[in-house]
PDB file of N, CA and C in Angstrom:
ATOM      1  N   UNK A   1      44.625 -36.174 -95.591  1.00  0.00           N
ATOM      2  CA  UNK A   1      45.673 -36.219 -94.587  1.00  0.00           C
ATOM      3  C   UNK A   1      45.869 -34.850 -93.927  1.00  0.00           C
ATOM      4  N   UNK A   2      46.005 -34.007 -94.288  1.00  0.00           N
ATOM      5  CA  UNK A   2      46.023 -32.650 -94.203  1.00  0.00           C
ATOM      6  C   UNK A   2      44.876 -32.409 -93.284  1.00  0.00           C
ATOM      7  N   UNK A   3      43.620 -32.602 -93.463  1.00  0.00           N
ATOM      8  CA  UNK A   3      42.442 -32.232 -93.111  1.00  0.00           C
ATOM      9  C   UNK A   3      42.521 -32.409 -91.541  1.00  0.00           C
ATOM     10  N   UNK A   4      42.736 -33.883 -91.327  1.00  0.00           N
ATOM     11  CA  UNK A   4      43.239 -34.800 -90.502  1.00  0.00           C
ATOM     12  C   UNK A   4      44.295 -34.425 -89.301  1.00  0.00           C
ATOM     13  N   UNK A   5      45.402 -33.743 -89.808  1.00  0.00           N
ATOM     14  CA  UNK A   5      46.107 -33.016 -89.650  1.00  0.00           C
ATOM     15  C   UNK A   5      45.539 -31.894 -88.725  1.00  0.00           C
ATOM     16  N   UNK A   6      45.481 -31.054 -89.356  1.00  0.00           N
ATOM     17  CA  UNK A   6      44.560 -29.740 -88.876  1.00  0.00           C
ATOM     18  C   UNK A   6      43.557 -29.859 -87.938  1.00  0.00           C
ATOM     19  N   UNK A   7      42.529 -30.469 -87.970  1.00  0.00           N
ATOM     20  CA  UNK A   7      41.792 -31.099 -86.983  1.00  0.00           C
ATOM     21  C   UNK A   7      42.278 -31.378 -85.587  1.00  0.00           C
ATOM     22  N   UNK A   8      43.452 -32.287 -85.844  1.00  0.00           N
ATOM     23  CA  UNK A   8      44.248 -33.322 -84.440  1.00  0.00           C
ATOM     24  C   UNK A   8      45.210 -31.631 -83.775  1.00  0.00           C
ATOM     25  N   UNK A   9      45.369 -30.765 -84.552  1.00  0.00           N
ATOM     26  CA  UNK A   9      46.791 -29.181 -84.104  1.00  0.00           C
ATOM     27  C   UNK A   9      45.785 -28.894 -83.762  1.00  0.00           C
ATOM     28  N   UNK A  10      44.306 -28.443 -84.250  1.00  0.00           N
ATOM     29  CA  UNK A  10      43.323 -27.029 -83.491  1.00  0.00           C
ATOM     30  C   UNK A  10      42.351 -28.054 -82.475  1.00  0.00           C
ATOM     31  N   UNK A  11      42.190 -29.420 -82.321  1.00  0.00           N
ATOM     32  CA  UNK A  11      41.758 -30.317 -80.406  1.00  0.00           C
ATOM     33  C   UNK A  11      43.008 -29.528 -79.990  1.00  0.00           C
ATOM     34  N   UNK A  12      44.132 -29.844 -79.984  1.00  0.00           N
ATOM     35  CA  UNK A  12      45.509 -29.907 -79.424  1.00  0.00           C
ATOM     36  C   UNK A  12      45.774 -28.383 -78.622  1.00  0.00           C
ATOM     37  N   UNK A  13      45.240 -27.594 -79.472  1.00  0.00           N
ATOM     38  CA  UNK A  13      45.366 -25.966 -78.658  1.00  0.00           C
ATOM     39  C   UNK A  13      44.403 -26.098 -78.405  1.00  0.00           C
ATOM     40  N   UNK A  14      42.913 -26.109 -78.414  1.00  0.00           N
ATOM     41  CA  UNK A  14      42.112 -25.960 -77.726  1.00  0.00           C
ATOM     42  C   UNK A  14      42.300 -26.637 -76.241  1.00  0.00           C
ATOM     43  N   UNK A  15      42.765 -27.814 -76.049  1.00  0.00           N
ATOM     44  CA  UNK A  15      42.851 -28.339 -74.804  1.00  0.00           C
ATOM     45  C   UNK A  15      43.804 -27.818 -73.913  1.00  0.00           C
ATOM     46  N   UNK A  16      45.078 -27.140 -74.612  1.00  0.00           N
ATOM     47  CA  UNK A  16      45.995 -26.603 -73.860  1.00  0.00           C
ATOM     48  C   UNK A  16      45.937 -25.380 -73.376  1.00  0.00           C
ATOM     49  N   UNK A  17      44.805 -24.953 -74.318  1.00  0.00           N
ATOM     50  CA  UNK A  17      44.452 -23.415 -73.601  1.00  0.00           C
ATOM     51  C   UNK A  17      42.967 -23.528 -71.817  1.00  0.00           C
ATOM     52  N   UNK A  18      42.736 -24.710 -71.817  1.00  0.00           N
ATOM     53  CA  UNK A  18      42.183 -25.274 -70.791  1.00  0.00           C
ATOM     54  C   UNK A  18      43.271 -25.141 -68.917  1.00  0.00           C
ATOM     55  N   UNK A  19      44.505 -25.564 -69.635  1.00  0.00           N
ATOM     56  CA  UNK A  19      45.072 -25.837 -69.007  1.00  0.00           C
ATOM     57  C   UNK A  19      45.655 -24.459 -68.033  1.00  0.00           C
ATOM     58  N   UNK A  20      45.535 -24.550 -66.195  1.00  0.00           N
ATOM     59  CA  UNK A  20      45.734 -23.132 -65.634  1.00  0.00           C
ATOM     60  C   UNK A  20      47.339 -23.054 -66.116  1.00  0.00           C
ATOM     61  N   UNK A  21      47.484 -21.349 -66.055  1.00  0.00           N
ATOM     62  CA  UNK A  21      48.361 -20.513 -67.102  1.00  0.00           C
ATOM     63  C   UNK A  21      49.290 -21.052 -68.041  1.00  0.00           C
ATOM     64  N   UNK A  22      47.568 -20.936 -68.725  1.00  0.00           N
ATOM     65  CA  UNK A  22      47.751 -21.269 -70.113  1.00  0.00           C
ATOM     66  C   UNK A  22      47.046 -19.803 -70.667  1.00  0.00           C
ATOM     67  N   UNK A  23      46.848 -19.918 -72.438  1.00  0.00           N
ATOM     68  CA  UNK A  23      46.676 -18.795 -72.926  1.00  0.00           C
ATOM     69  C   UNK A  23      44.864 -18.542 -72.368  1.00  0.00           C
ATOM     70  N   UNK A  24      44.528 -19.889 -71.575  1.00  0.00           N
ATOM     71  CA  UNK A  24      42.721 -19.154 -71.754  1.00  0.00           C
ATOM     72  C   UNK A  24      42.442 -18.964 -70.435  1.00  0.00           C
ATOM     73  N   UNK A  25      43.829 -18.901 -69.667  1.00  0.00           N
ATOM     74  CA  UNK A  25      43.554 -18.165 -68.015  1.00  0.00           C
ATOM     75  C   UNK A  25      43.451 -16.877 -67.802  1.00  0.00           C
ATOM     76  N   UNK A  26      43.361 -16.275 -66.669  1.00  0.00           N
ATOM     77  CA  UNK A  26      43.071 -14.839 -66.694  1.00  0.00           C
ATOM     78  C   UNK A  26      43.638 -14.536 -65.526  1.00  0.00           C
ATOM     79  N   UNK A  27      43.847 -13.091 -65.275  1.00  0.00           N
ATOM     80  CA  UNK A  27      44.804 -12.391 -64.128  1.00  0.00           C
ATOM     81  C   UNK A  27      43.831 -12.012 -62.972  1.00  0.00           C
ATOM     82  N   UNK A  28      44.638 -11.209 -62.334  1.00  0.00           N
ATOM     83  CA  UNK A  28      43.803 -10.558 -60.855  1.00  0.00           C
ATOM     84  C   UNK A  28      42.490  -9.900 -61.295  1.00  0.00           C
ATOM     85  N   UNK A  29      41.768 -10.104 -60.695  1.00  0.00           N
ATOM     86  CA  UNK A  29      40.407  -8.886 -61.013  1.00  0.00           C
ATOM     87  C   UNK A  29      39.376  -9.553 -61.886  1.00  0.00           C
ATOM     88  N   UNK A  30      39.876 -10.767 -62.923  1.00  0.00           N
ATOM     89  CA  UNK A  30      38.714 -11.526 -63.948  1.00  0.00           C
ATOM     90  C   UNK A  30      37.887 -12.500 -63.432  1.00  0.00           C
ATOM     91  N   UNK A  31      36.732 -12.629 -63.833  1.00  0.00           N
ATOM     92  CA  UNK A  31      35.975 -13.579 -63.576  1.00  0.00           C
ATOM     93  C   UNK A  31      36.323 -14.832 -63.982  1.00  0.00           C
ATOM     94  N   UNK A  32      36.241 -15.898 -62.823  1.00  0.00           N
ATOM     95  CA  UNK A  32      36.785 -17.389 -63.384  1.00  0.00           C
ATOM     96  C   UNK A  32      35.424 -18.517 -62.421  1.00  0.00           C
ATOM     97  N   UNK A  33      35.902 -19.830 -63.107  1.00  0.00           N
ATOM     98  CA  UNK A  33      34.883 -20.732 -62.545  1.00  0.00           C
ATOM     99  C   UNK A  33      33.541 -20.748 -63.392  1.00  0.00           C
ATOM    100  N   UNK A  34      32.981 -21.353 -62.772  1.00  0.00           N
ATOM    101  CA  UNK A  34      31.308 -21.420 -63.440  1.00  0.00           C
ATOM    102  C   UNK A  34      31.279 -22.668 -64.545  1.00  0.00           C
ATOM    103  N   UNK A  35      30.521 -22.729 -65.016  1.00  0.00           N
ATOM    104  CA  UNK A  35      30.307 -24.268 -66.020  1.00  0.00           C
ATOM    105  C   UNK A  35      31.333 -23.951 -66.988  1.00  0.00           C
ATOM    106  N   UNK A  36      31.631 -22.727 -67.538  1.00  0.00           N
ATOM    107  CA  UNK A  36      32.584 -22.486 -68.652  1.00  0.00           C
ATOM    108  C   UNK A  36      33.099 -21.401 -68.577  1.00  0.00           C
ATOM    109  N   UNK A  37      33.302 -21.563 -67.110  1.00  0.00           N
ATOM    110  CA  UNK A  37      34.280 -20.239 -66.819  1.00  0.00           C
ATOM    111  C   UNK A  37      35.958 -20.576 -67.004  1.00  0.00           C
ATOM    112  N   UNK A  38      36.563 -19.225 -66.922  1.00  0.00           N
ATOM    113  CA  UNK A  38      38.407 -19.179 -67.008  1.00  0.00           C
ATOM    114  C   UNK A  38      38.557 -19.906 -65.683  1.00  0.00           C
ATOM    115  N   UNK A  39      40.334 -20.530 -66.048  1.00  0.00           N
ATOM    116  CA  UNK A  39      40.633 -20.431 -64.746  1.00  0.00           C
ATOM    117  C   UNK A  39      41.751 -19.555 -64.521  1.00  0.00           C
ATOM    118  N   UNK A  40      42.509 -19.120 -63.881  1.00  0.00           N
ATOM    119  CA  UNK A  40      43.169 -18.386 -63.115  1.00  0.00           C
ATOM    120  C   UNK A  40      44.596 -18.734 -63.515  1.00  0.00           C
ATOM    121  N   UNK A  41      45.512 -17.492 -63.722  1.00  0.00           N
ATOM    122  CA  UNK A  41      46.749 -17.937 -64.173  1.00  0.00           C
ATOM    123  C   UNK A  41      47.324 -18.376 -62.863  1.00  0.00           C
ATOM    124  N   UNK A  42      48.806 -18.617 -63.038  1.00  0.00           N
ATOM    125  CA  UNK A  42      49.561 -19.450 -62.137  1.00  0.00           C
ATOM    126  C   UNK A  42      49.852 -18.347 -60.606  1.00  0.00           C
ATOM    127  N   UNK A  43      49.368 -18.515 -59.536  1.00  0.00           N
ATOM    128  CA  UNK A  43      49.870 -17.662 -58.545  1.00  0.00           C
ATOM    129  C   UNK A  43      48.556 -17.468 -57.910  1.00  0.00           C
ATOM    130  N   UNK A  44      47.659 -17.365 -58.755  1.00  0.00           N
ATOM    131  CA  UNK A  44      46.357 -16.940 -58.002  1.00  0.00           C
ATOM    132  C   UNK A  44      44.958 -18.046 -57.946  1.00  0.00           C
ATOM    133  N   UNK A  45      44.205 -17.935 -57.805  1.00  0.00           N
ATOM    134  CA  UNK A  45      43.289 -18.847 -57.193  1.00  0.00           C
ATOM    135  C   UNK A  45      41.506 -17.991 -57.218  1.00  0.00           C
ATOM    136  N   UNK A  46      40.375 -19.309 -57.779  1.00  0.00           N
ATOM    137  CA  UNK A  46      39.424 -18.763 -57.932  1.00  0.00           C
ATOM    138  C   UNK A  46      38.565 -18.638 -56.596  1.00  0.00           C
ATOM    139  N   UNK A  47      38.620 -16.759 -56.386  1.00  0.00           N
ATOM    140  CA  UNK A  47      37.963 -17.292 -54.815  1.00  0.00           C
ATOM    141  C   UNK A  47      36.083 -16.416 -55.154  1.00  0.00           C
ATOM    142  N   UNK A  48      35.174 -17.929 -54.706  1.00  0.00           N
ATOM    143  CA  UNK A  48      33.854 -17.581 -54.674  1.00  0.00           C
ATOM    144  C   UNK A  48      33.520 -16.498 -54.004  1.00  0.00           C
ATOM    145  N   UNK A  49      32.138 -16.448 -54.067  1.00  0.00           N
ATOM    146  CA  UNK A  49      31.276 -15.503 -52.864  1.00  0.00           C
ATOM    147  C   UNK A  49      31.469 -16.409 -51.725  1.00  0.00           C
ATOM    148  N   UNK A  50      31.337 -15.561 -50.509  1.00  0.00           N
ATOM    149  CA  UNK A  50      31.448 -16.213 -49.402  1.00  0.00           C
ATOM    150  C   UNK A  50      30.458 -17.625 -48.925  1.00  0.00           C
ATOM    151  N   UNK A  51      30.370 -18.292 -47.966  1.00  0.00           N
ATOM    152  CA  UNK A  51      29.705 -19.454 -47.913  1.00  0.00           C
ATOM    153  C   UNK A  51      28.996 -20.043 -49.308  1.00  0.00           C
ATOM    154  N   UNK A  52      29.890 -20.394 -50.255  1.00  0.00           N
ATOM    155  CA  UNK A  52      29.575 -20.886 -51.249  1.00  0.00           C
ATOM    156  C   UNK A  52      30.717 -21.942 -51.353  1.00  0.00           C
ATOM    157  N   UNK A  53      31.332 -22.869 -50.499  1.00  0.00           N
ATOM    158  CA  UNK A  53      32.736 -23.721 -50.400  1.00  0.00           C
ATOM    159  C   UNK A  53      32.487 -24.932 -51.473  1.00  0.00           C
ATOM    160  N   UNK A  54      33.171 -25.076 -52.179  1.00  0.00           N
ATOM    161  CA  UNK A  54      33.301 -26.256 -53.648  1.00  0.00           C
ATOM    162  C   UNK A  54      32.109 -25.807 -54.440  1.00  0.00           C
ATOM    163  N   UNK A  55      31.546 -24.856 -54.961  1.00  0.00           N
ATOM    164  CA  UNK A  55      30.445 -24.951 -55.589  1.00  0.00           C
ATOM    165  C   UNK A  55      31.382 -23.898 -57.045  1.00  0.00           C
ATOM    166  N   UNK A  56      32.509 -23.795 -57.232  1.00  0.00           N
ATOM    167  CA  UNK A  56      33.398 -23.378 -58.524  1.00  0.00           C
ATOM    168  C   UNK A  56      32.988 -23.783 -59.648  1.00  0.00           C
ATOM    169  N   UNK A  57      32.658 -24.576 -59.868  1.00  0.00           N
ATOM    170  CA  UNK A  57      32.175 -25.293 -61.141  1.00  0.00           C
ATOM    171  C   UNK A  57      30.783 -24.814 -61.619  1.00  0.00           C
ATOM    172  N   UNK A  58      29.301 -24.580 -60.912  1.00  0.00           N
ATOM    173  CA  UNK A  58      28.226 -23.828 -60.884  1.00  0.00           C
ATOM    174  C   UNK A  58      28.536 -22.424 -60.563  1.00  0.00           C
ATOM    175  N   UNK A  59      29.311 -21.899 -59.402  1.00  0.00           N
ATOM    176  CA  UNK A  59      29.258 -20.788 -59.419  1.00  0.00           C
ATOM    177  C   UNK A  59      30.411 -19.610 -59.786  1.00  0.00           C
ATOM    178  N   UNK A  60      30.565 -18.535 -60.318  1.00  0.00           N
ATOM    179  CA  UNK A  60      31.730 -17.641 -60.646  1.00  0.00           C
ATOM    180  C   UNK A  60      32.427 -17.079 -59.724  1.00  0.00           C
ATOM    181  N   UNK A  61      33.128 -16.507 -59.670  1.00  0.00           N
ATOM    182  CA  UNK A  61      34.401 -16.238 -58.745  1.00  0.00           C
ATOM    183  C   UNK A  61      35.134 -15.171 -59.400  1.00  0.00           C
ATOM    184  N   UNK A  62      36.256 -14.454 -58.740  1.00  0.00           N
ATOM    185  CA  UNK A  62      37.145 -13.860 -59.208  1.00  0.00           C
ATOM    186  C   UNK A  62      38.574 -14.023 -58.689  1.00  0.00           C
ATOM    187  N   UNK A  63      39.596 -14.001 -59.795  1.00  0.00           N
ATOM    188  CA  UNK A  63      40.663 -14.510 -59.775  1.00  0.00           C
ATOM    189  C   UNK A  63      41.714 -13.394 -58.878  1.00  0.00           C
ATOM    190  N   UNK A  64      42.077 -14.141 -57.507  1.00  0.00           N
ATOM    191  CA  UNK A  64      42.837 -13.481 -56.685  1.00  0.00           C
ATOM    192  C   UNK A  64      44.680 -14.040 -56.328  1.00  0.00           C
ATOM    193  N   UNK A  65      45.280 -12.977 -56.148  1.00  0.00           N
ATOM    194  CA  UNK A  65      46.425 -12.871 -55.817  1.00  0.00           C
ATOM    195  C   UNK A  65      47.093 -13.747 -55.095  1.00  0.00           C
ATOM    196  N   UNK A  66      47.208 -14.786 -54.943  1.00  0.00           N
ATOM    197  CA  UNK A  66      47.562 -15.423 -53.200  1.00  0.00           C
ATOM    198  C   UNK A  66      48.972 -14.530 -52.722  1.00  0.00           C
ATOM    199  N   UNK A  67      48.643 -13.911 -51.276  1.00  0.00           N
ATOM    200  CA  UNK A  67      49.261 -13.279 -51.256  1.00  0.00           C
ATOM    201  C   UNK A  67      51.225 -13.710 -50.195  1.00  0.00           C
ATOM    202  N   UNK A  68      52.071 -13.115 -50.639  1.00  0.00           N
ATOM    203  CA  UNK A  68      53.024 -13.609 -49.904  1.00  0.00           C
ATOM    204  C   UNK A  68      53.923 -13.271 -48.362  1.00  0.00           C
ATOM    205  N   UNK A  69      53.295 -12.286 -48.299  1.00  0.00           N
ATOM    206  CA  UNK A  69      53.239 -11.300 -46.672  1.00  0.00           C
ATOM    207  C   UNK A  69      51.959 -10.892 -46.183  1.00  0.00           C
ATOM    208  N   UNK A  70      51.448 -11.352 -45.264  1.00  0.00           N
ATOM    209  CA  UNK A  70      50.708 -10.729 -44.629  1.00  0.00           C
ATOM    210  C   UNK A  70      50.378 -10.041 -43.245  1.00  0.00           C
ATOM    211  N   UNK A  71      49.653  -8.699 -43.122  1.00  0.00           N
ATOM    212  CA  UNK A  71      49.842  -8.087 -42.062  1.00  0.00           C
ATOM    213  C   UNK A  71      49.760  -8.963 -40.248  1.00  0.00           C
ATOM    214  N   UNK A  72      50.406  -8.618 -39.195  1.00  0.00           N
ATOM    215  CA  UNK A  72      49.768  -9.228 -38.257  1.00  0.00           C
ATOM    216  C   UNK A  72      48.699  -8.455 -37.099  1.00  0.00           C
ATOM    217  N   UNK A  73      47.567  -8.449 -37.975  1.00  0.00           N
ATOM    218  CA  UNK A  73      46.123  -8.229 -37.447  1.00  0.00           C
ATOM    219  C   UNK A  73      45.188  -9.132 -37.739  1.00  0.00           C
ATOM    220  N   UNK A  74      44.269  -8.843 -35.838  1.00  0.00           N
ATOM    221  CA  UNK A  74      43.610 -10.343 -35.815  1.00  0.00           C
ATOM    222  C   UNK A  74      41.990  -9.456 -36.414  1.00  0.00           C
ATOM    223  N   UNK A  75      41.645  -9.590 -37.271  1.00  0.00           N
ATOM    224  CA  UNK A  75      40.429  -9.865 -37.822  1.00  0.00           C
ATOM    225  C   UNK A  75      40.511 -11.410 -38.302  1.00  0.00           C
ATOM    226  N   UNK A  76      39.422 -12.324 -37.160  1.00  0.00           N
ATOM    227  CA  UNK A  76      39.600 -13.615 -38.246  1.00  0.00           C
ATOM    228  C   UNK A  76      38.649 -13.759 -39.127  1.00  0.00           C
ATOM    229  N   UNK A  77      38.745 -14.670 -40.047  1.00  0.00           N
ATOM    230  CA  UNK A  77      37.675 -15.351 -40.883  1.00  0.00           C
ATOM    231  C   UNK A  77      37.621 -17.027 -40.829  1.00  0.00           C
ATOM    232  N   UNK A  78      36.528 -17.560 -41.039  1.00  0.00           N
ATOM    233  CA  UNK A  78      36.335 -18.702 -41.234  1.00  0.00           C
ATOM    234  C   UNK A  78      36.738 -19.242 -42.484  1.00  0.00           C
ATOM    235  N   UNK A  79      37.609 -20.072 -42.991  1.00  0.00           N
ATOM    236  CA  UNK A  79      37.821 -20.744 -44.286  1.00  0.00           C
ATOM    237  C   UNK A  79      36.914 -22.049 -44.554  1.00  0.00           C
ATOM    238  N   UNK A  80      36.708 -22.401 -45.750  1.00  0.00           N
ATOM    239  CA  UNK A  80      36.185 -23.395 -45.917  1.00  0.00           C
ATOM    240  C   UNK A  80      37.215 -24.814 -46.014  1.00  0.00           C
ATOM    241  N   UNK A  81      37.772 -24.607 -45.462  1.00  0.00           N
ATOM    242  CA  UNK A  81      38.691 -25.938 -44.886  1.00  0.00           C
ATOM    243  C   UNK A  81      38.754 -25.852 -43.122  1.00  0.00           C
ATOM    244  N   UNK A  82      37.378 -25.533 -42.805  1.00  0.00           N
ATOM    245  CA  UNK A  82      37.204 -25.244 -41.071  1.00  0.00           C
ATOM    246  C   UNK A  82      38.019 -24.738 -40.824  1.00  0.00           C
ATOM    247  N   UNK A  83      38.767 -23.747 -41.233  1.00  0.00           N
ATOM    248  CA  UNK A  83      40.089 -23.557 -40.115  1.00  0.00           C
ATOM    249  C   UNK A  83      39.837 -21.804 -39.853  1.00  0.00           C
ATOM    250  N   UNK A  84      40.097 -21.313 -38.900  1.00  0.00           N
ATOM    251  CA  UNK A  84      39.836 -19.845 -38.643  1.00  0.00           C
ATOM    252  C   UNK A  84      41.371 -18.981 -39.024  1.00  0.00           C
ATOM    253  N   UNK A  85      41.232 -18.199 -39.876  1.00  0.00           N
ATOM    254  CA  UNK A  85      42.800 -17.483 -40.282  1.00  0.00           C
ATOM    255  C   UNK A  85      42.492 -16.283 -39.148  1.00  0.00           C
ATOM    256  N   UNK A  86      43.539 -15.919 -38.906  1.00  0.00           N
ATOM    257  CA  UNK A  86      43.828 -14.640 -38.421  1.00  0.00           C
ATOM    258  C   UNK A  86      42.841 -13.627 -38.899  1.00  0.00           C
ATOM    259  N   UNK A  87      43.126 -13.381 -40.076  1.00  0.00           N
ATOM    260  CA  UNK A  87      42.720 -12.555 -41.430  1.00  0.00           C
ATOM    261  C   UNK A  87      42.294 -12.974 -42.558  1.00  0.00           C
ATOM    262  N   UNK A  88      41.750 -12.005 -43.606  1.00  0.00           N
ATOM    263  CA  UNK A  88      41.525 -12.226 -44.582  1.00  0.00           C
ATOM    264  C   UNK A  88      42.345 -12.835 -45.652  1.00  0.00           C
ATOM    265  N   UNK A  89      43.469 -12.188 -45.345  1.00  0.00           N
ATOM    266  CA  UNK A  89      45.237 -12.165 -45.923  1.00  0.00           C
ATOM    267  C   UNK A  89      45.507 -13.466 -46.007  1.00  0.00           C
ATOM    268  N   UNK A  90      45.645 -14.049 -44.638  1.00  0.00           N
ATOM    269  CA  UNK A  90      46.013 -15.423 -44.340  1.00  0.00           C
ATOM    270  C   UNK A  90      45.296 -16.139 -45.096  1.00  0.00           C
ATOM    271  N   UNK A  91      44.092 -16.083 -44.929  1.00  0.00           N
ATOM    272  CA  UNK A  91      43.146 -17.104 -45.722  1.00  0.00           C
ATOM    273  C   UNK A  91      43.353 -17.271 -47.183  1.00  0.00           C
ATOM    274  N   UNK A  92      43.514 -15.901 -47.854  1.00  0.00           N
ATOM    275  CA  UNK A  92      44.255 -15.733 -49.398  1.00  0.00           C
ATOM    276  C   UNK A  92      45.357 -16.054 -49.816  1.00  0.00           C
ATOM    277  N   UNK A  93      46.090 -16.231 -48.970  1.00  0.00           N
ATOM    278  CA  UNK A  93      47.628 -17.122 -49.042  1.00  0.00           C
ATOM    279  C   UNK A  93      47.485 -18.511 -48.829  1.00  0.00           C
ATOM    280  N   UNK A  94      46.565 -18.814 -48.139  1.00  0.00           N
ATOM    281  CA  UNK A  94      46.270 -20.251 -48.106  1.00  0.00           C
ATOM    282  C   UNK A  94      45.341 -21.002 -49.236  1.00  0.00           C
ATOM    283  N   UNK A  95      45.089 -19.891 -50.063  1.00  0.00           N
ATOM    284  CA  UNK A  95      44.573 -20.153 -51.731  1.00  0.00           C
ATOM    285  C   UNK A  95      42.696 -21.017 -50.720  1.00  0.00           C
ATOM    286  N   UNK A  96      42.004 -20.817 -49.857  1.00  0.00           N
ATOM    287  CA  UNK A  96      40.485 -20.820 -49.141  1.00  0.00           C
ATOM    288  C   UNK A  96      39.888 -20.237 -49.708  1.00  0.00           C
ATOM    289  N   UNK A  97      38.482 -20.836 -49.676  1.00  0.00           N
ATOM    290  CA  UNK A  97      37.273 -19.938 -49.750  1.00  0.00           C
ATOM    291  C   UNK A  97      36.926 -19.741 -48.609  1.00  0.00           C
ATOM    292  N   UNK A  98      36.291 -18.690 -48.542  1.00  0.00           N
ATOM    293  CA  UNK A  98      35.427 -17.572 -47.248  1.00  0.00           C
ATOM    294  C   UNK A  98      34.191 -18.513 -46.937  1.00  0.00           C
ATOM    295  N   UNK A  99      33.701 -19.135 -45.829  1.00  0.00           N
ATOM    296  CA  UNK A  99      32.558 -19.469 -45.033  1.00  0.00           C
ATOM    297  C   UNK A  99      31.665 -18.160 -44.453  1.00  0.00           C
ATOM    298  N   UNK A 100      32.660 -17.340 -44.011  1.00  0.00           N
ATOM    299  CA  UNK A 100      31.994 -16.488 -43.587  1.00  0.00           C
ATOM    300  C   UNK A 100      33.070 -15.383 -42.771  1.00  0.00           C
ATOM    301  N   UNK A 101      32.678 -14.231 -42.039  1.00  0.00           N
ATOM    302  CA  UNK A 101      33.477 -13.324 -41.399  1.00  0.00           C
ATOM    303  C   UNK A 101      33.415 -13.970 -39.991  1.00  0.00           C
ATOM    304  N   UNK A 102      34.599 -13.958 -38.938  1.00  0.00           N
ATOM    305  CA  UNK A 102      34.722 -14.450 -37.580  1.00  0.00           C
ATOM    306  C   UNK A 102      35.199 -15.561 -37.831  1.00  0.00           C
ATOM    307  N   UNK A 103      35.291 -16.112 -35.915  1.00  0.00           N
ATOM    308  CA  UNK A 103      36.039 -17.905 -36.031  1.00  0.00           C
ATOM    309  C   UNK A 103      35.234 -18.715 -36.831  1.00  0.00           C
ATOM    310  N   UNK A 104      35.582 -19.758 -36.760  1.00  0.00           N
ATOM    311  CA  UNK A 104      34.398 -20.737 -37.162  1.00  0.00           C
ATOM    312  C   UNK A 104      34.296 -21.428 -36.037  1.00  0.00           C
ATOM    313  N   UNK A 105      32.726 -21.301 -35.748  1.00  0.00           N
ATOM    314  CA  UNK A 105      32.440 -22.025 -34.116  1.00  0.00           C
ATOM    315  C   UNK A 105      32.302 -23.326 -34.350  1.00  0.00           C
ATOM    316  N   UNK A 106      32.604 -24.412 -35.313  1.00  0.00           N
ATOM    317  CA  UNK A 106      32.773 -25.871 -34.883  1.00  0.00           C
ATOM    318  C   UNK A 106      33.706 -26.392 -34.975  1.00  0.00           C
ATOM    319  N   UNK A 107      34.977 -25.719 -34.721  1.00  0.00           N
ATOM    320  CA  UNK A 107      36.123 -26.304 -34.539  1.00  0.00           C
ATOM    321  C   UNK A 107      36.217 -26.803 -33.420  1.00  0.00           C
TER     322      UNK A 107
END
């Protein structure tokens, strides 16, 4: 019973440490994503290499800030939800991955 026990408590944390900010997420600056990568504590978001859009699961990332002010300068970028941000900023507050630098010309 015991055995049984013990078994069903250490699935039980293991799965909850799965869970984003939980104890097996990670802060600004860590690597997250990939087949058995972290994910990202609560606030921030795993952002890939650029033109790499849904590929989180195969590929790694690092865990960024989403941010809550951002400057108003137009450098845009392309997001991978087609949409062109202003900035980089914007796009990171909008928790996007990067397509690339500039508009995105098929909007």
């Amino acid at each position: 019973m015991k055995k049984g026990l013990f078994i069903a408590i250490t699935f039980a944390l293991s799965l909850a440490t799965m869970l984003p900010g939980s104890a097996g997420a990670v802060g600004p600056g860590y690597p997250c994503g990939g087949f058995h990568g972290n994910t990202c504590n609560i606030g921030l978001f795993c952002d890939l290499p650029a033109d790499h859009c849904g590929q989180g699961f195969v590929l790694r990332g690092v865990c960024r800030v989403k941010p809550r002010a951002c400057p108003h300068i137009y450098r845009p970028v392309c997001g991978c939800n087609y949409q062109t941000y202003d900035n980089d900023c914007q796009r990171l507050a909008a928790g996007v991955q990067l397509i690339r630098q500039g508009r995105c010309w098929f909007q």
